[in-house]
N, C-alpha and C. Protein backbone atom coordinates (compact mmCIF):
# COMPACT_ATOMS: atom_id res chain seq x y z
N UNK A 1 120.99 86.78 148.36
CA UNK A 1 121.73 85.98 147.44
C UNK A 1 121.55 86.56 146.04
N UNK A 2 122.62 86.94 145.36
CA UNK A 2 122.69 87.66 144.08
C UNK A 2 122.35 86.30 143.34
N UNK A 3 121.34 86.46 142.09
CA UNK A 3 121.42 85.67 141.26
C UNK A 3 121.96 86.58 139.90
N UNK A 4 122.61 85.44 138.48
CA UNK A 4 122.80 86.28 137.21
C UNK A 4 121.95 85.52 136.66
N UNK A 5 120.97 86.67 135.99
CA UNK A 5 120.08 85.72 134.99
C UNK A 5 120.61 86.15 133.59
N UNK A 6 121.93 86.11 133.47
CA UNK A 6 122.25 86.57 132.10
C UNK A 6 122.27 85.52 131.63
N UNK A 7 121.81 84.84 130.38
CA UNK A 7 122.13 83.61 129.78
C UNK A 7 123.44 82.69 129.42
N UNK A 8 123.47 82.01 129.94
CA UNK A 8 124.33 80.74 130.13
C UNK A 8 124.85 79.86 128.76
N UNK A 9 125.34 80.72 127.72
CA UNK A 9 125.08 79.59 126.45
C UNK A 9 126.38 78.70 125.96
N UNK A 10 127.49 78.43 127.46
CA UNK A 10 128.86 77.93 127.19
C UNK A 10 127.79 75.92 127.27
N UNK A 11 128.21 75.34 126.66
CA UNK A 11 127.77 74.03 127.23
C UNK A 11 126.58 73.40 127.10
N UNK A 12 124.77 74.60 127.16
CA UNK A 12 124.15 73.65 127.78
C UNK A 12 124.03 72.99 126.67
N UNK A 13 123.34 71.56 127.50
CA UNK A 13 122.43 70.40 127.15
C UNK A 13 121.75 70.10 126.20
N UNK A 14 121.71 70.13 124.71
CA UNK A 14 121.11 69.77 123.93
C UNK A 14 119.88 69.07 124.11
N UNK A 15 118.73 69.57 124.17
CA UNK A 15 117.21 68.75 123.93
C UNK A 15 116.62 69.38 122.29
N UNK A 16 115.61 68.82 122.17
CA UNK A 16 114.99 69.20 121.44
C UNK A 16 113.69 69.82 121.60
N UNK A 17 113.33 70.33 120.31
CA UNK A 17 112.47 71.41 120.28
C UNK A 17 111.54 71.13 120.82
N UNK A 18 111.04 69.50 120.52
CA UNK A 18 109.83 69.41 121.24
C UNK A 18 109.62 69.25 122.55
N UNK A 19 111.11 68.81 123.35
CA UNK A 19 111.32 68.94 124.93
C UNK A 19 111.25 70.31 125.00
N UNK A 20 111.85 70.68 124.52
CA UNK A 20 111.99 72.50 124.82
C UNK A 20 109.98 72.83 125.15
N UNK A 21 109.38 72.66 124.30
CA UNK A 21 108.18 72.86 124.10
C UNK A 21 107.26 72.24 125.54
N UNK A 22 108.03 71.27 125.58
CA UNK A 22 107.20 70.27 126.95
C UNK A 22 108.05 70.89 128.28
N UNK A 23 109.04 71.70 127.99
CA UNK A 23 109.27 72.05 129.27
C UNK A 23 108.24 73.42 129.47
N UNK A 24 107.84 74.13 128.23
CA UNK A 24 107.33 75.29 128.16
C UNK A 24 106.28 75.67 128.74
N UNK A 25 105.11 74.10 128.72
CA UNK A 25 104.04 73.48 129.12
C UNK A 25 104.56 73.29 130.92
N UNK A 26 105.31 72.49 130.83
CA UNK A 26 105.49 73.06 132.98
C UNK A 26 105.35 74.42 133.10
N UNK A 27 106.42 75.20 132.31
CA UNK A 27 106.46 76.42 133.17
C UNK A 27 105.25 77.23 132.98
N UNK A 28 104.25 76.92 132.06
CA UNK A 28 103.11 77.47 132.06
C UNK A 28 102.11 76.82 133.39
N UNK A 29 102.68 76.09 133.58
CA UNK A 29 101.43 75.53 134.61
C UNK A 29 100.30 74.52 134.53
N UNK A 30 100.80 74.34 132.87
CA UNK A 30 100.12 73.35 132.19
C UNK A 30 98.84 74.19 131.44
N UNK A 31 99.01 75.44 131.52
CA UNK A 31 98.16 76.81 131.29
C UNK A 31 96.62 76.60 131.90
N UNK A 32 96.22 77.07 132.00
CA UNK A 32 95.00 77.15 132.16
C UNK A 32 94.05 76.22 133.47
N UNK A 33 94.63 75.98 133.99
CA UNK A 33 94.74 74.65 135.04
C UNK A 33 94.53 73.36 134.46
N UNK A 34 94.96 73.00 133.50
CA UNK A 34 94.45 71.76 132.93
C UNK A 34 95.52 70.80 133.80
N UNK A 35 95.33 69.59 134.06
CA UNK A 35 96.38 68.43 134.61
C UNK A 35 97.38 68.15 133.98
N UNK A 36 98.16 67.33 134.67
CA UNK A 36 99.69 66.94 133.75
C UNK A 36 98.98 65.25 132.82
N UNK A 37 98.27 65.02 133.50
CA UNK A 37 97.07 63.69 132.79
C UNK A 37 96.49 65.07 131.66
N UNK A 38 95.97 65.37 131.64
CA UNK A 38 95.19 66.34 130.29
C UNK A 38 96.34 67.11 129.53
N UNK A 39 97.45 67.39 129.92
CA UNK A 39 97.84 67.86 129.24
C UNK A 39 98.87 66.73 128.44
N UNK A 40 99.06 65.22 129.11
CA UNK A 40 99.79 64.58 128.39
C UNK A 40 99.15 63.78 127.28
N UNK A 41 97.75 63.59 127.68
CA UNK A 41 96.97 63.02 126.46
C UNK A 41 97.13 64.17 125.43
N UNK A 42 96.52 65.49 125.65
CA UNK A 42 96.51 66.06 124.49
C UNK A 42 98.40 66.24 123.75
N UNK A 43 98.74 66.81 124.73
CA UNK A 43 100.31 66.63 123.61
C UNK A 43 100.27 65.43 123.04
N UNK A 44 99.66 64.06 123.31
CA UNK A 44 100.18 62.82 122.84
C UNK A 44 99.37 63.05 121.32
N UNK A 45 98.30 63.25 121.83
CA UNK A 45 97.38 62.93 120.89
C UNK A 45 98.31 63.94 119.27
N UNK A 46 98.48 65.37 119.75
CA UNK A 46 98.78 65.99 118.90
C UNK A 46 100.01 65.66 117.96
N UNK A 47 100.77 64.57 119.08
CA UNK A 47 102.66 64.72 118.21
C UNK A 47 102.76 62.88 118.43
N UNK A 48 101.90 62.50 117.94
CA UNK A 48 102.07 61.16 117.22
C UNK A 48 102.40 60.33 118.55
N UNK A 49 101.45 60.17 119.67
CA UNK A 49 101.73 59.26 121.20
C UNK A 49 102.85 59.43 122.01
N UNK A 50 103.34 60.73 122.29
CA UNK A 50 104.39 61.32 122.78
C UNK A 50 103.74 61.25 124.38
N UNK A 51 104.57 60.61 125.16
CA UNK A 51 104.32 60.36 126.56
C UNK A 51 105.15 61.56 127.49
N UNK A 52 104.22 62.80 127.55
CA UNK A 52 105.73 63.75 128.20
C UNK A 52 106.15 63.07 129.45
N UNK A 53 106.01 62.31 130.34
CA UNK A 53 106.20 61.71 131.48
C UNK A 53 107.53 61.48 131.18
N UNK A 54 107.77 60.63 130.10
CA UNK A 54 108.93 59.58 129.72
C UNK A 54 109.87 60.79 129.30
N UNK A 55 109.15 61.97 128.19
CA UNK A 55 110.11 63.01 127.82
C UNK A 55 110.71 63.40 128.77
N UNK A 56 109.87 63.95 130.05
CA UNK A 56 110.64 64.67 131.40
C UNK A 56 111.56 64.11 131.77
N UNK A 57 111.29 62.73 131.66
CA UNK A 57 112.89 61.88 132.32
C UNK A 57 113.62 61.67 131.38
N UNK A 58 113.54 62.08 130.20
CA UNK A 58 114.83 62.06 128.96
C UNK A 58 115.62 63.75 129.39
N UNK A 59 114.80 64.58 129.38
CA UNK A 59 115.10 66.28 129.76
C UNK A 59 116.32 65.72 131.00
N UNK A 60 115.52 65.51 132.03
CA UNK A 60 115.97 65.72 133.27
C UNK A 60 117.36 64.48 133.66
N UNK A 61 117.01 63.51 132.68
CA UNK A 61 118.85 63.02 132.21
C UNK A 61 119.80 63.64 131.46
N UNK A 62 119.66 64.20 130.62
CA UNK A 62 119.96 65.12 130.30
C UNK A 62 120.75 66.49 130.89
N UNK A 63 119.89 67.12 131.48
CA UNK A 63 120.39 68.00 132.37
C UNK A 63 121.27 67.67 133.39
N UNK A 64 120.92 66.65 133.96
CA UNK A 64 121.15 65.88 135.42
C UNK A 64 120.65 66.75 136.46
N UNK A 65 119.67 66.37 136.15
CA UNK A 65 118.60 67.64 137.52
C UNK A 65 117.74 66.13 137.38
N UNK A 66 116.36 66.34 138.63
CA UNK A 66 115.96 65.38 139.56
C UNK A 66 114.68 66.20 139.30
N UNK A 67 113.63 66.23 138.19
CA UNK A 67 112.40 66.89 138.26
C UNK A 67 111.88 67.70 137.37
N UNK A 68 111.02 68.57 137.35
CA UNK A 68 110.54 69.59 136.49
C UNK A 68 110.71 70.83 136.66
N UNK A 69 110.70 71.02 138.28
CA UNK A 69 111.07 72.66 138.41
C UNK A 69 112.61 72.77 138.18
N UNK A 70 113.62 71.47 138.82
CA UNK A 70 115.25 71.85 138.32
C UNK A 70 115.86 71.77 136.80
N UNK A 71 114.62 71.33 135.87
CA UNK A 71 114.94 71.05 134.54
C UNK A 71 114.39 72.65 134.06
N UNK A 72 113.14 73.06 134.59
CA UNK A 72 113.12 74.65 134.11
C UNK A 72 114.12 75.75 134.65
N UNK A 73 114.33 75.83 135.70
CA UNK A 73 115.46 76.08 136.13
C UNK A 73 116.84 76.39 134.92
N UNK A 74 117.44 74.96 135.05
CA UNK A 74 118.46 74.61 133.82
C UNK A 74 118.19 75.31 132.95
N UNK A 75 117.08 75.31 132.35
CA UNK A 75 117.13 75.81 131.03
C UNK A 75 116.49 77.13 131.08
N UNK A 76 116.39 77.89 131.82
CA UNK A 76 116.34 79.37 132.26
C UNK A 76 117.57 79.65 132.30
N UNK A 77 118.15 79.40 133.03
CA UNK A 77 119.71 79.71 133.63
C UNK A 77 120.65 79.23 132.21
N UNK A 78 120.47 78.46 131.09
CA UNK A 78 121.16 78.00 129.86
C UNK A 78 120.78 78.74 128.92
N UNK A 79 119.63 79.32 129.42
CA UNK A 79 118.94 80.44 128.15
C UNK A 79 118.29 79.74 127.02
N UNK A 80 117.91 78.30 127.38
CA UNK A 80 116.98 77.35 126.60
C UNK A 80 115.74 78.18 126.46
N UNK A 81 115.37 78.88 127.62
CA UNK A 81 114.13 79.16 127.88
C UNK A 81 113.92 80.65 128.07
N UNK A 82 113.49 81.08 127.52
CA UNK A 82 112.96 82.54 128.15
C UNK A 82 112.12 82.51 128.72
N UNK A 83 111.67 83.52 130.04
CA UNK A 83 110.68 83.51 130.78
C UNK A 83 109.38 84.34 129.91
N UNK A 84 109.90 85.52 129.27
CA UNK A 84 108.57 86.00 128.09
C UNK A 84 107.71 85.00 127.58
N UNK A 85 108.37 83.49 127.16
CA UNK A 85 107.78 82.75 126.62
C UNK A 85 106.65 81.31 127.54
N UNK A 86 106.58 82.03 128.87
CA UNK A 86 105.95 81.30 129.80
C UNK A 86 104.79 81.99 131.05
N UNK A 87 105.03 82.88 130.92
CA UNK A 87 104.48 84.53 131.55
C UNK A 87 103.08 85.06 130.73
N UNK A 88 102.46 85.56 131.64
CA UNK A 88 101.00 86.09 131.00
C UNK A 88 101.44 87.31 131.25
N UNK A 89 101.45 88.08 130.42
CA UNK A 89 101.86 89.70 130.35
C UNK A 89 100.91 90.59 131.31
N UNK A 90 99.76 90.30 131.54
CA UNK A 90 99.06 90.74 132.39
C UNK A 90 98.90 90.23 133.99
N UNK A 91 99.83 89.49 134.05
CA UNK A 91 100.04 89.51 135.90
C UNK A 91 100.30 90.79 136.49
N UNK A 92 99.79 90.39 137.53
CA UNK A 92 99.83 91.69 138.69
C UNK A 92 100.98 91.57 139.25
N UNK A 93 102.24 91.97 138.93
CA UNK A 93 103.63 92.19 139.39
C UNK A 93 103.70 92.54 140.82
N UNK A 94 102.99 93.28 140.87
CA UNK A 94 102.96 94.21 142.34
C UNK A 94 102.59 93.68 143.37
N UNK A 95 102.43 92.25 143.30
CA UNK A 95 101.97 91.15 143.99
C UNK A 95 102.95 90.90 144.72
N UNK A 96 103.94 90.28 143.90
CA UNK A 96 105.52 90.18 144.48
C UNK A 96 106.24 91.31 145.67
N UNK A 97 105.56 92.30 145.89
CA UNK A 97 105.92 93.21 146.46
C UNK A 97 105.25 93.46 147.41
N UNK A 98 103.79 92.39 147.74
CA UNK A 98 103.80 92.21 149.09
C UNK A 98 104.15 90.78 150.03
N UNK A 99 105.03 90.20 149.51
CA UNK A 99 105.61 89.09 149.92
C UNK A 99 106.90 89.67 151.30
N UNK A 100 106.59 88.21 152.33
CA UNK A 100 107.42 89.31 153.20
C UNK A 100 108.79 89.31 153.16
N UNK A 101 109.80 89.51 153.49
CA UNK A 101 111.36 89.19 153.73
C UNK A 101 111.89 87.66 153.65
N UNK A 102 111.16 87.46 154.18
CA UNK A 102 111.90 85.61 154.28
C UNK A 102 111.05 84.86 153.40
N UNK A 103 109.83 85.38 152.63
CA UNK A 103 109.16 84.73 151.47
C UNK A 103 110.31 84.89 150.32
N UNK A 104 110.83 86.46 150.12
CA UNK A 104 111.07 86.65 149.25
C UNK A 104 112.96 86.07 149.40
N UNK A 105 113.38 85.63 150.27
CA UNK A 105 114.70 84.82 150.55
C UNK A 105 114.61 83.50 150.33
N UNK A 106 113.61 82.81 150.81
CA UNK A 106 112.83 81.56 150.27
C UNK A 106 113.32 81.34 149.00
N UNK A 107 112.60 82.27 148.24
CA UNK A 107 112.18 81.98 146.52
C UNK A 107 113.31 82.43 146.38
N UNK A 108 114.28 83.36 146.30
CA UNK A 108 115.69 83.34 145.97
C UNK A 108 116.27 82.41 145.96
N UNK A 109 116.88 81.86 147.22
CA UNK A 109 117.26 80.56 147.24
C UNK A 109 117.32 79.42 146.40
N UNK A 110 115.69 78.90 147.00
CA UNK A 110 115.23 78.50 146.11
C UNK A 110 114.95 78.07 144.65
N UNK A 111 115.61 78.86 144.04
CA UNK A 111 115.24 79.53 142.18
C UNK A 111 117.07 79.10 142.36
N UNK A 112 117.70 79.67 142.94
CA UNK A 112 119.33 79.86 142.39
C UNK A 112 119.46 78.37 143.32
N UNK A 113 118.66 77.49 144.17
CA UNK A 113 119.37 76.03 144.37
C UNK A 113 119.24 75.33 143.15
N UNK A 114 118.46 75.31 142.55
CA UNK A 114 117.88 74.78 140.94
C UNK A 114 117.34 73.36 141.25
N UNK A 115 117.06 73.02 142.63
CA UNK A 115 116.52 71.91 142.79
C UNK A 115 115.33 71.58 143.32
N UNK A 116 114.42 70.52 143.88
CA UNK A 116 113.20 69.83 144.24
C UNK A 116 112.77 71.04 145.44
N UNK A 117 113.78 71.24 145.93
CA UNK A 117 113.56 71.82 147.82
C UNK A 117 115.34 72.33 148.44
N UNK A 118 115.65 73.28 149.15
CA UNK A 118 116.46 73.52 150.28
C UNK A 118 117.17 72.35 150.44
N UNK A 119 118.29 72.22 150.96
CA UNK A 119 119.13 71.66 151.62
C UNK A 119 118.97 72.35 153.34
N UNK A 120 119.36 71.83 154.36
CA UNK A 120 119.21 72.20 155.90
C UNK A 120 120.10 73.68 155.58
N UNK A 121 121.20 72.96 154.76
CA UNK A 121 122.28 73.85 155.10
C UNK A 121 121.96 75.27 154.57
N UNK A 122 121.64 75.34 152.75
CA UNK A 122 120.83 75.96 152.21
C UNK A 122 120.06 77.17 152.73
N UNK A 123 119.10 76.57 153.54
CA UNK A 123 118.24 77.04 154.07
C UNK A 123 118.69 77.82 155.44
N UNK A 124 119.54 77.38 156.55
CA UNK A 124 119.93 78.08 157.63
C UNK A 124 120.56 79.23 157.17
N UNK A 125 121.60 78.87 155.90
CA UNK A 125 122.41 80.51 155.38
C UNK A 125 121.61 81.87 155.17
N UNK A 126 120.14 81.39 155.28
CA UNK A 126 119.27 82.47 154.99
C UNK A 126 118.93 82.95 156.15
N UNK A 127 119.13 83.16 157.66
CA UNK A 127 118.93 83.79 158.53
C UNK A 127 117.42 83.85 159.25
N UNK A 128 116.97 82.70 158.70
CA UNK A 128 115.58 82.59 159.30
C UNK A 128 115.24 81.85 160.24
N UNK A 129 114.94 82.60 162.01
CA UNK A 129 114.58 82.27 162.37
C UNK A 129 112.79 81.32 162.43
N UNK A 130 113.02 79.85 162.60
CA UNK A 130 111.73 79.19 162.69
C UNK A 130 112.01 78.24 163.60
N UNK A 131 110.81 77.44 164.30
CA UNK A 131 111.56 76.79 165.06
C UNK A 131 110.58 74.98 163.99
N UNK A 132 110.64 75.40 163.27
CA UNK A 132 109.89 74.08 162.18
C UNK A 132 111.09 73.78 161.46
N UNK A 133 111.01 72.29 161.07
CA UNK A 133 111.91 72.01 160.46
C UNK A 133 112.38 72.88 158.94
N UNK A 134 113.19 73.38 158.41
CA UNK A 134 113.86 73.41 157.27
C UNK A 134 113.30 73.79 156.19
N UNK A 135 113.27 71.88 156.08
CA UNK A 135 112.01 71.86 154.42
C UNK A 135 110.93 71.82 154.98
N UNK A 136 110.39 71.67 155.71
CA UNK A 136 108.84 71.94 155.79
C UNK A 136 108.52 73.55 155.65
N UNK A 137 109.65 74.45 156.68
CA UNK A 137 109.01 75.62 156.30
C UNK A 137 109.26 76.39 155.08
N UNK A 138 110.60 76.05 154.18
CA UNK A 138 110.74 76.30 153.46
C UNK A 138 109.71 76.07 151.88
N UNK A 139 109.07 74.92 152.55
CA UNK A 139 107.78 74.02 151.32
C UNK A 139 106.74 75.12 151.78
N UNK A 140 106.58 75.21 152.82
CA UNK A 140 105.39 75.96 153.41
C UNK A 140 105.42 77.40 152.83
N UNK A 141 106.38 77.82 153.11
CA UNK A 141 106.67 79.13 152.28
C UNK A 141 106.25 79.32 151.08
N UNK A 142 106.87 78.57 150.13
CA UNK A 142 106.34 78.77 148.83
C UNK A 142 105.93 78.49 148.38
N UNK A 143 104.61 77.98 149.15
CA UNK A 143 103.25 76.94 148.79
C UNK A 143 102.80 78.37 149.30
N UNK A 144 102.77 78.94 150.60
CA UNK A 144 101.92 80.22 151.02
C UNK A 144 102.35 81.28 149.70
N UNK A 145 103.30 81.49 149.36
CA UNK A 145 103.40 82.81 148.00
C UNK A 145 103.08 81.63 146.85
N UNK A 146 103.05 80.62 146.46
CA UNK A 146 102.34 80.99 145.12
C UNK A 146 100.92 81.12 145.02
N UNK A 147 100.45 80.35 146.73
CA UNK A 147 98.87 80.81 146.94
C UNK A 147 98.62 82.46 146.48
N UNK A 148 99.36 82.97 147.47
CA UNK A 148 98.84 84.32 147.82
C UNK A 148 99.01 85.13 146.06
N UNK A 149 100.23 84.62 145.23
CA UNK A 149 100.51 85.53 144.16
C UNK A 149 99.20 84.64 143.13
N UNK A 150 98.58 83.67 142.96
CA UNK A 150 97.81 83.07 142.48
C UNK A 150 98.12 81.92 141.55
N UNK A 151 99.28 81.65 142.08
CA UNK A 151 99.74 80.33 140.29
C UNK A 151 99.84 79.33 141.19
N UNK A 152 99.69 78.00 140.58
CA UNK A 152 99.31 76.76 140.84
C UNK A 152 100.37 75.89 141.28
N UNK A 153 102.28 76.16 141.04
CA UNK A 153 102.80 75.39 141.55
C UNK A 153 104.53 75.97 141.96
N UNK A 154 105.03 74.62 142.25
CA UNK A 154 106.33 75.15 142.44
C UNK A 154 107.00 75.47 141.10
N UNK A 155 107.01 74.84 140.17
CA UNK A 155 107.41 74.98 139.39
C UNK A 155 106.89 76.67 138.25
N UNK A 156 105.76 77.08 138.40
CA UNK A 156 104.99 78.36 138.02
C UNK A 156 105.98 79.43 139.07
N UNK A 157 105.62 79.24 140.29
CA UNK A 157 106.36 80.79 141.01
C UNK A 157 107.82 80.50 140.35
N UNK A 158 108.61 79.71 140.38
CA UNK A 158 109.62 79.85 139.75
C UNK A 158 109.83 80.71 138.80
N UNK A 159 109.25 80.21 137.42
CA UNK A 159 109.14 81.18 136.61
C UNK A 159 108.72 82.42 136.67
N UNK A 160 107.75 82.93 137.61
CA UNK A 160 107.05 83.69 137.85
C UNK A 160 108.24 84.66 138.84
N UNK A 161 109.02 84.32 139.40
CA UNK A 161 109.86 85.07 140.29
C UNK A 161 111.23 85.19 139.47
N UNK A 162 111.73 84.33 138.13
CA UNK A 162 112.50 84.71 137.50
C UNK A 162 111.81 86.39 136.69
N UNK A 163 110.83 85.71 136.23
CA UNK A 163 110.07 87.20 135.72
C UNK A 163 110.00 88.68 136.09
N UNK A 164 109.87 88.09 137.68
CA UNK A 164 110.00 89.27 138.46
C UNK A 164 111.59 90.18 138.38
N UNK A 165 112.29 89.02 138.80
CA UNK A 165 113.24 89.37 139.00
C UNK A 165 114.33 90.21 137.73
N UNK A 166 114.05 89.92 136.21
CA UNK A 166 114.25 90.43 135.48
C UNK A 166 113.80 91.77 134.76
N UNK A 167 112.37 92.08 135.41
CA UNK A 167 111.42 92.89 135.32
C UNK A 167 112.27 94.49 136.12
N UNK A 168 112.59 93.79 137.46
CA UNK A 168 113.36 95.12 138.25
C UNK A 168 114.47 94.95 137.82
N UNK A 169 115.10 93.93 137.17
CA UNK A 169 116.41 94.75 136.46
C UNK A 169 116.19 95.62 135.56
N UNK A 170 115.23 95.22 134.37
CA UNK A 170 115.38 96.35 133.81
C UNK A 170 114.98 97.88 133.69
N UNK A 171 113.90 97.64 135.34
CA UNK A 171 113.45 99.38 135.63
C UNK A 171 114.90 99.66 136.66
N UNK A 172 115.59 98.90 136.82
CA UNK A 172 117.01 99.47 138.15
C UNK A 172 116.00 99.31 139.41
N UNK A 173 115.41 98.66 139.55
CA UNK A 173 114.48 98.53 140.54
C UNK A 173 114.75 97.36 141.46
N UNK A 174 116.22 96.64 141.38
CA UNK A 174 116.23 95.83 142.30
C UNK A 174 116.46 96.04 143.21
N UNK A 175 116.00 95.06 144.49
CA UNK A 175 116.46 95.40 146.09
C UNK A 175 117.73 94.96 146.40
């Protein structure tokens, strides 16, 4: 599945800077492993009792996406977001490159559905034989690669596989 990660700037969604900022904080992972509890006290504390909980569901009305990974998503794909600005420059890229065939169809998918999880349908167009349901193996999947690549969630490989994926565009290195 071809994705364009060329930026999207007809339309999107107006948030603000400081959503912009709290989405920045998902796609980091909340950095450092800190919690979405630790990281919402401290944003609160810092920007005058700002509840990102409540922000996420202002974002994600907004968008009309259902979450945090389809609101980073959105605003990857709107060019709200750059992935430079969520990425540790020192990941091991080459990680991604031992992921197997249907990991790396998974996270395609996946990334270009812009949502929570697969659809049945979604998911069968990808040619993978399993005899497990759907979304389970499809969850399973990319719970096993962001284990194996080392980041903490669905919402991190996301970013982390947009990264990638922009990375071999610009060596001509895509598959």
């Amino acid at each position: 599945m071809e994705r364009d990660h060329s930026p999207h700037l007809e339309n999107p969604a107006a948030i603000s800077d400081q959503q912009l900022h709290i989405l920045r904080l998902f796609g980091r992972g909340f950095g450092k492993g800190k919690s979405f509890k630790e990281v919402d006290r401290q944003f609160g504390d810092q920007n005058g009792g700002i509840d990102v909980g409540r922000e996420l569901g202002k974002i994600c009305d907004t968008f009309g996406v259902a979450g945090q990974t389809p609101a980073i998503v959105y605003a990857l794909d709107k060019g709200l977001l750059k992935v430079s600005e969520m990425v540790e420059e020192d990941f091991d890229w080459d990680l991604f490159k031992t992921l197997r065939r249907e990991e790396i169809a998974v996270l395609e998918a996946f990334t270009h559905a812009g949502k929570q999880s697969l659809t049945e349908e979604e998911f069968n167009a990808l040619g993978i034989e399993t005899v497990q349901d759907p979304k389970a193996y499809a969850s399973h999947s990319i719970r096993n690669s962001y284990d194996r690549l080392g980041l903490r969630n669905k919402t991190e490989i996301v970013v982390y596989y947009y990264a990638f994926r922009e990375r071999q565009e610009e060596q001509g290195d895509l598959a």
